[in-house]
N, C-alpha and C. Protein backbone atom coordinates (compact mmCIF):
# COMPACT_ATOMS: atom_id res chain seq x y z
N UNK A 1 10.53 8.94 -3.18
CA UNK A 1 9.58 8.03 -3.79
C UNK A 1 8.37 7.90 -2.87
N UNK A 2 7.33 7.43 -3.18
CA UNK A 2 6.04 7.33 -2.57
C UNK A 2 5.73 6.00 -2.43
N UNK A 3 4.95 5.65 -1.09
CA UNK A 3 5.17 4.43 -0.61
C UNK A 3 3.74 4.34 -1.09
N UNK A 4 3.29 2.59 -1.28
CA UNK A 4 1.91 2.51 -1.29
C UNK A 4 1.76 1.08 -0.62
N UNK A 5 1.34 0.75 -0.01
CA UNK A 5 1.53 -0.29 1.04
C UNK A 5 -0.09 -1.26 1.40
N UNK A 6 -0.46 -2.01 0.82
CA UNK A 6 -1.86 -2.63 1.42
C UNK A 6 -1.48 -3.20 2.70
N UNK A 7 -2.93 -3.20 3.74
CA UNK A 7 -3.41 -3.23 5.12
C UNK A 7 -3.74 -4.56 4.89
N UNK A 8 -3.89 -5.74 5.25
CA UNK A 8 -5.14 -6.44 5.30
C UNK A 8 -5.17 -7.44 6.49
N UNK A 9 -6.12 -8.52 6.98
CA UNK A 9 -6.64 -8.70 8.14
C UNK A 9 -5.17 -9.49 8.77
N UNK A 10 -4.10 -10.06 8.41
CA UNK A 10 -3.37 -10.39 9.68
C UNK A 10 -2.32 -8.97 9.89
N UNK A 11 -2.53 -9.23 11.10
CA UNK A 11 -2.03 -8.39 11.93
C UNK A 11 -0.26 -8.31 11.88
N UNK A 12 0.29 -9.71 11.79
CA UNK A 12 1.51 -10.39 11.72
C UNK A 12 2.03 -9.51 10.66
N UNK A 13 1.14 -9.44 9.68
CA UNK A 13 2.03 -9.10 8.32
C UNK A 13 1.91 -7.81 8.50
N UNK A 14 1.34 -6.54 9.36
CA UNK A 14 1.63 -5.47 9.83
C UNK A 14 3.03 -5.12 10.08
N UNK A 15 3.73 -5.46 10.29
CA UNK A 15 5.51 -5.32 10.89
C UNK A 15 6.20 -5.14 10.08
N UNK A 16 6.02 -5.90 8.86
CA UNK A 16 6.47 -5.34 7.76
C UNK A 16 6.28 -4.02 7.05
N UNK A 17 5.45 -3.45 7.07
CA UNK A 17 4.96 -2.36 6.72
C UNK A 17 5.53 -1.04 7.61
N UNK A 18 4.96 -1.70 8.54
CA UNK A 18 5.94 -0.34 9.65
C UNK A 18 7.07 -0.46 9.77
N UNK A 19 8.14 -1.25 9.42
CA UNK A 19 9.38 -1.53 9.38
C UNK A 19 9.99 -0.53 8.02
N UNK A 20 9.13 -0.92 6.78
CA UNK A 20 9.26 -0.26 5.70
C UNK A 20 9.04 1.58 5.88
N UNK A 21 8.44 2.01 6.61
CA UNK A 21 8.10 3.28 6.52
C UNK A 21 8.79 3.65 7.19
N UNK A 22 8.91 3.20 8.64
CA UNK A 22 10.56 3.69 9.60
C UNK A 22 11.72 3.72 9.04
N UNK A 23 12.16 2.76 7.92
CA UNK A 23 13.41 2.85 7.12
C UNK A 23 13.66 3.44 6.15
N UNK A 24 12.46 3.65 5.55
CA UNK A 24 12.15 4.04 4.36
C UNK A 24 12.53 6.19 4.15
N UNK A 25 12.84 6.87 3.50
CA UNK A 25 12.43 8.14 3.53
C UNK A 25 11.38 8.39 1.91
N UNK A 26 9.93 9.14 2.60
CA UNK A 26 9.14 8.88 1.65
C UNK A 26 8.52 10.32 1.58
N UNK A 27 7.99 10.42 0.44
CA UNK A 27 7.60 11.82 -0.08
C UNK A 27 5.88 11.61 0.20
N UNK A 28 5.66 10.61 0.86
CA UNK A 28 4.04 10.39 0.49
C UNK A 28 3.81 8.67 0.97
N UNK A 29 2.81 8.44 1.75
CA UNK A 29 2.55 7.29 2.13
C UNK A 29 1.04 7.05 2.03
N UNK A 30 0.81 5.71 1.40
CA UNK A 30 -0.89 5.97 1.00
C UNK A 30 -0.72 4.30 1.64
N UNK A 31 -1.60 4.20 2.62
CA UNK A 31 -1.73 3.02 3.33
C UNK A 31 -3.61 2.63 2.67
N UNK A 32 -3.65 1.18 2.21
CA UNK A 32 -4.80 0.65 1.90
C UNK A 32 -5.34 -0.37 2.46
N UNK A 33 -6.56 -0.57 3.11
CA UNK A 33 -7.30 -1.55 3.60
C UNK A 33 -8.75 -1.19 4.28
N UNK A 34 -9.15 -2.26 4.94
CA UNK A 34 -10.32 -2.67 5.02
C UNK A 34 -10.75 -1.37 6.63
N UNK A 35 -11.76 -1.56 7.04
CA UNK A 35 -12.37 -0.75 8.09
C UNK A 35 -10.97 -1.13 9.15
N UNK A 36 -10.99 -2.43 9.41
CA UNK A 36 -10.15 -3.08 10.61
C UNK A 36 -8.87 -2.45 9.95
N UNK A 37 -8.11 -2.05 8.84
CA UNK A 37 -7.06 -1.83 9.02
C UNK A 37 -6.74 -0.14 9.24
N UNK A 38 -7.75 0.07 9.85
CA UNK A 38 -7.29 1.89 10.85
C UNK A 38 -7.22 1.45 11.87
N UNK A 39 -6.67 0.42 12.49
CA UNK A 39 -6.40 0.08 13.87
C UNK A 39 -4.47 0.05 13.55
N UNK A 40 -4.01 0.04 12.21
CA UNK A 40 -2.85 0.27 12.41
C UNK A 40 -2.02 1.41 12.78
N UNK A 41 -1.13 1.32 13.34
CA UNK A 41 -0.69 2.40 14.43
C UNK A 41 1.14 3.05 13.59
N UNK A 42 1.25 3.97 13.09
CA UNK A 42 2.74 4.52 12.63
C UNK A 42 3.61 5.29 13.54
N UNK A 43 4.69 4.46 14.09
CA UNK A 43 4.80 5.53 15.41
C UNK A 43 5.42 6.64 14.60
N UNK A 44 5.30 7.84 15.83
CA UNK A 44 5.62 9.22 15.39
C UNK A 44 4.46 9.84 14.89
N UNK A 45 4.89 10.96 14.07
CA UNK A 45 3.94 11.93 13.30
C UNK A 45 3.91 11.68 11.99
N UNK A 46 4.20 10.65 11.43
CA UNK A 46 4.46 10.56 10.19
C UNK A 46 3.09 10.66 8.94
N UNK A 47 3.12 11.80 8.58
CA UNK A 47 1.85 11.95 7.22
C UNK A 47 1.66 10.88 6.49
N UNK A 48 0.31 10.78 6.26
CA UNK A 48 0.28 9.79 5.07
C UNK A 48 -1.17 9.81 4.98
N UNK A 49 -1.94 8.77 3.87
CA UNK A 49 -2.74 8.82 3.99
C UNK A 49 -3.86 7.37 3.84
N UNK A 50 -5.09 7.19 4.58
CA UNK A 50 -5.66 6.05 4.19
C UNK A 50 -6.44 5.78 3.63
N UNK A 51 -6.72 4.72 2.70
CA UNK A 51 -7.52 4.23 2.29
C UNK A 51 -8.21 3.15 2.39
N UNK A 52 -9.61 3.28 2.59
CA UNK A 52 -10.51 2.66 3.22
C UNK A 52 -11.10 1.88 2.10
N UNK A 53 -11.05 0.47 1.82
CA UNK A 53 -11.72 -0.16 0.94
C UNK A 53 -13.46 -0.92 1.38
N UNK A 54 -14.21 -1.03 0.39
CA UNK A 54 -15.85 -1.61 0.93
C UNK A 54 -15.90 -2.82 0.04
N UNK A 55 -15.16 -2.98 -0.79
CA UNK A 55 -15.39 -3.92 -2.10
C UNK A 55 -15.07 -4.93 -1.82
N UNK A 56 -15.40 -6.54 -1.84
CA UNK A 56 -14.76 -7.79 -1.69
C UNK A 56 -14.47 -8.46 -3.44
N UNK A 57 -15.76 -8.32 -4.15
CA UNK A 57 -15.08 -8.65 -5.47
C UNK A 57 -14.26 -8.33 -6.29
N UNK A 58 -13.29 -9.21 -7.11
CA UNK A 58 -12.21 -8.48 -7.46
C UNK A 58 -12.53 -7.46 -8.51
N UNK A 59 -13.17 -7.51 -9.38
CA UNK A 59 -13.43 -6.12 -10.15
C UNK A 59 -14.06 -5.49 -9.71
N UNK A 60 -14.65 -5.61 -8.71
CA UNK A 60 -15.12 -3.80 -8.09
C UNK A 60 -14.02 -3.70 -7.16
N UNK A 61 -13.48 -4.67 -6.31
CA UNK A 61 -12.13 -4.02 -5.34
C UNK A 61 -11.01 -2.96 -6.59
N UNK A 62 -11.23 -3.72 -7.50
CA UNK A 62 -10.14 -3.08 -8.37
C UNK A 62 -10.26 -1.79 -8.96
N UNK A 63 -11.84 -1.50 -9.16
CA UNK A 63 -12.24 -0.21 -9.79
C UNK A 63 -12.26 0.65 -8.38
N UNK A 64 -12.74 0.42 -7.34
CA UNK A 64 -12.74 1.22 -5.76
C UNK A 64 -11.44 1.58 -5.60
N UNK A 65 -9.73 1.10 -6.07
CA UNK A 65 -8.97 1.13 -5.78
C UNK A 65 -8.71 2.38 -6.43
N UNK A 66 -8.59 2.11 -8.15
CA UNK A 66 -8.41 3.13 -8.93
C UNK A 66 -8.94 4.58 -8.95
N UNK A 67 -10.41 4.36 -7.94
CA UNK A 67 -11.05 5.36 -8.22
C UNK A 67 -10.59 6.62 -6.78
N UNK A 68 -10.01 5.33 -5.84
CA UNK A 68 -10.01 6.04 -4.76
C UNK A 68 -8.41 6.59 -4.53
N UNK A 69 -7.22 5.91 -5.50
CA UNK A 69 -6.09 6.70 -5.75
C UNK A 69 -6.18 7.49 -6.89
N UNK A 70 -6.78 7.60 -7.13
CA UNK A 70 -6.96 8.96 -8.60
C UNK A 70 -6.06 10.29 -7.91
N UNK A 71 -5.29 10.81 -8.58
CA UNK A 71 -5.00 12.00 -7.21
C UNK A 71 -4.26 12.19 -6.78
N UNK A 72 -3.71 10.86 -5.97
CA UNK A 72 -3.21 10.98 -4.71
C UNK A 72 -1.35 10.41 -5.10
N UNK A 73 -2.00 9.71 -6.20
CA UNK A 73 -0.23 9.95 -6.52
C UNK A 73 0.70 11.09 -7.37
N UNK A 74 1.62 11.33 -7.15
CA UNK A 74 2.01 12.65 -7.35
C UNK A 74 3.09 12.49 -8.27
N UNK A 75 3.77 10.81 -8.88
CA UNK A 75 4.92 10.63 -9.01
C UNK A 75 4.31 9.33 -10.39
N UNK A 76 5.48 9.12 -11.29
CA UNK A 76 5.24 8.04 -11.76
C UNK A 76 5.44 6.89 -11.70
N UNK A 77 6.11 6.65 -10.79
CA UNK A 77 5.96 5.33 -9.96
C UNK A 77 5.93 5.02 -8.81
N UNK A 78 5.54 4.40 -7.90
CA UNK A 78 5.50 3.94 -6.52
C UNK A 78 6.59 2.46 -5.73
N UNK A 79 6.61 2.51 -4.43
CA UNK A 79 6.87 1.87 -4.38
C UNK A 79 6.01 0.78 -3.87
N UNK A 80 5.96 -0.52 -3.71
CA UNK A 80 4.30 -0.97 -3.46
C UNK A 80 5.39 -2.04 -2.41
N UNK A 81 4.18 -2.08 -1.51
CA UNK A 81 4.46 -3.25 -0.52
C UNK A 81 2.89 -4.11 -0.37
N UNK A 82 3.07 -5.71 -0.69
CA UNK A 82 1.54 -6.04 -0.92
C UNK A 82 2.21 -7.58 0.28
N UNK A 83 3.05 -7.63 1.18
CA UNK A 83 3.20 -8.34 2.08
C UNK A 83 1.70 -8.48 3.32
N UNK A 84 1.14 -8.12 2.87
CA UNK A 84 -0.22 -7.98 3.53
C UNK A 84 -1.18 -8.57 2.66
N UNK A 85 -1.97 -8.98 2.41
CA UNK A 85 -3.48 -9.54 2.04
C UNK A 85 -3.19 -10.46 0.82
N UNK A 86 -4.26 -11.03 0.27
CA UNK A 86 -4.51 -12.07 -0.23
C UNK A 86 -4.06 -11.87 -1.93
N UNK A 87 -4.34 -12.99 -3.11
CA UNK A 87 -3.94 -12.64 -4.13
C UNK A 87 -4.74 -11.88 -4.92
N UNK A 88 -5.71 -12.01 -4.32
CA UNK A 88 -7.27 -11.45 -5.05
C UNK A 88 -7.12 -9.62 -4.97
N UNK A 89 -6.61 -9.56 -3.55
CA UNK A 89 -6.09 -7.88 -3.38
C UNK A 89 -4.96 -7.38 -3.79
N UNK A 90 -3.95 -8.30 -3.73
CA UNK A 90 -3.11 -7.85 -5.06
C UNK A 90 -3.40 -7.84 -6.53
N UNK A 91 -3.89 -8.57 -6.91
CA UNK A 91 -3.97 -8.41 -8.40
C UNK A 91 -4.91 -6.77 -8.57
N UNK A 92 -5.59 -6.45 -7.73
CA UNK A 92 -6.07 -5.84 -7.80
C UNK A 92 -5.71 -4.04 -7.53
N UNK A 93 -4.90 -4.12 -6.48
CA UNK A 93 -4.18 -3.19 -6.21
C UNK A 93 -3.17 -2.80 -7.69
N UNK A 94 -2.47 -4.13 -7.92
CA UNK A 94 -1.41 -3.71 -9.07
C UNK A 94 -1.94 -3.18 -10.24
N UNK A 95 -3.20 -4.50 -11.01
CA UNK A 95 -4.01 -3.99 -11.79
C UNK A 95 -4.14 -2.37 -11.86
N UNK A 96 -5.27 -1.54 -10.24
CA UNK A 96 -5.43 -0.36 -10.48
C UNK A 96 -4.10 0.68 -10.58
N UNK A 97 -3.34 0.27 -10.01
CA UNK A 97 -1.86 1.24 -9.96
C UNK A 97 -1.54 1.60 -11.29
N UNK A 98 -1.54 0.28 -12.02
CA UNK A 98 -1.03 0.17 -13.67
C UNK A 98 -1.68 1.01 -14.34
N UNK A 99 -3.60 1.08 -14.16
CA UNK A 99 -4.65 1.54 -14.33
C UNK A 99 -3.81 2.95 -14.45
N UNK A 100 -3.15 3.63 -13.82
CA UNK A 100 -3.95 5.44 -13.30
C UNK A 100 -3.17 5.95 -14.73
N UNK A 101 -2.30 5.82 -14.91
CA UNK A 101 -0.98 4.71 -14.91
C UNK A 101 0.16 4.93 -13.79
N UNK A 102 0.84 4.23 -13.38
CA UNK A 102 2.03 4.59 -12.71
C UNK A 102 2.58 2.87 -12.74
N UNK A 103 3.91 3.35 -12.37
CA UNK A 103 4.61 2.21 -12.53
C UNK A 103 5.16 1.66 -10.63
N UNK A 104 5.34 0.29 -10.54
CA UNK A 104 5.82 -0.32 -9.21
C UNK A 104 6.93 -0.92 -9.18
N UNK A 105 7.55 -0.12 -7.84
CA UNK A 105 9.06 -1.30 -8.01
C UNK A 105 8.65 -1.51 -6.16
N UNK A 106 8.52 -3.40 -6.28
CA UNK A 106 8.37 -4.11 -5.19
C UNK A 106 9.36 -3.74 -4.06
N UNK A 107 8.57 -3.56 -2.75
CA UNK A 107 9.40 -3.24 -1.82
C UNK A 107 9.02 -4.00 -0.66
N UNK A 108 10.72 -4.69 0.27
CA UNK A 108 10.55 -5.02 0.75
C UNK A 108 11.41 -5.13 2.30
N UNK A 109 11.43 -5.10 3.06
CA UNK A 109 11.89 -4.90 4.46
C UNK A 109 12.88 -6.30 4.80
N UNK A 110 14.31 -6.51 4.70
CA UNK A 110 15.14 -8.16 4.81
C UNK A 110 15.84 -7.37 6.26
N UNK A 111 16.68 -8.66 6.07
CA UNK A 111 17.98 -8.24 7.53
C UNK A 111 18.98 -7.62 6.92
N UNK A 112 19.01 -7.36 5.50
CA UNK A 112 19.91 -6.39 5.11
C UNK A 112 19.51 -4.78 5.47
N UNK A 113 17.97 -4.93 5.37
CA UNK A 113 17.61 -2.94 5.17
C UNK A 113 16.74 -3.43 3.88
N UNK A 114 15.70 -2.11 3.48
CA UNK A 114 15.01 -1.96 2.52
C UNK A 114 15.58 -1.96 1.47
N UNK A 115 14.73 -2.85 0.55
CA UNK A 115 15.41 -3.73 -0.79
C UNK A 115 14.61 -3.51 -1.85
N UNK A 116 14.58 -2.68 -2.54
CA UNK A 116 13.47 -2.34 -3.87
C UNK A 116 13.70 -3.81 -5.17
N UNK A 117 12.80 -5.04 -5.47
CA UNK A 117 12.78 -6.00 -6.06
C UNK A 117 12.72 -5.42 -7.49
């Protein structure tokens, strides 16, 4: 399955994400956020790819999203991790996902191990 994971400005909620991709085995990792979130670090060699958002309003964040995963998913559904940023970037992220079309099953990192919601 293919991971799709938003970046956004706390740092805190970073751990989750890299927790998810270390546990995770993924065919494809598309990491999303802002300039500041290429300061996140995946240990190892692990492929994937980023996306760099410019948009703050929600319908252009939402069309920048769609326009900028066009492509890049390979599968018909993803798994999405949105434990990172605000509601305004989720609605927006999900919105465009729904958009390409593809479908999301919520993922998330507990003290059990990775838990698809």
């Amino acid at each position: 399955m293919e991971l799709v994971a938003l970046l956004s400005r706390g740092e805190g909620t970073w751990a989750q994400v890299a927790g998810i991709i270390k546990n995770g085995e993924w065919e494809n990792i598309i990491l999303i956020g802002d300039e500041f979130a290429r300061n996140f670090k995946i240990e190892g060699n692990i492929p994937h790819t980023f996306i760099e958002l410019k948009s703050r309003r929600l319908v252009e964040l939402k069309q920048e999203m769609q326009e900028k995963l066009k492509g890049k998913i390979k599968g018909t559904e993803v798994a999405l991790n949105i434990a990172s940023g605000d509601g305004k970037e989720h609605m927006a992220l999900i919105s465009a996902l729904l958009s390409l079309p593809a479908g999301v099953r919520f993922t998330a990192l507990t003290k059990e191990g990775l838990v698809m919601l």
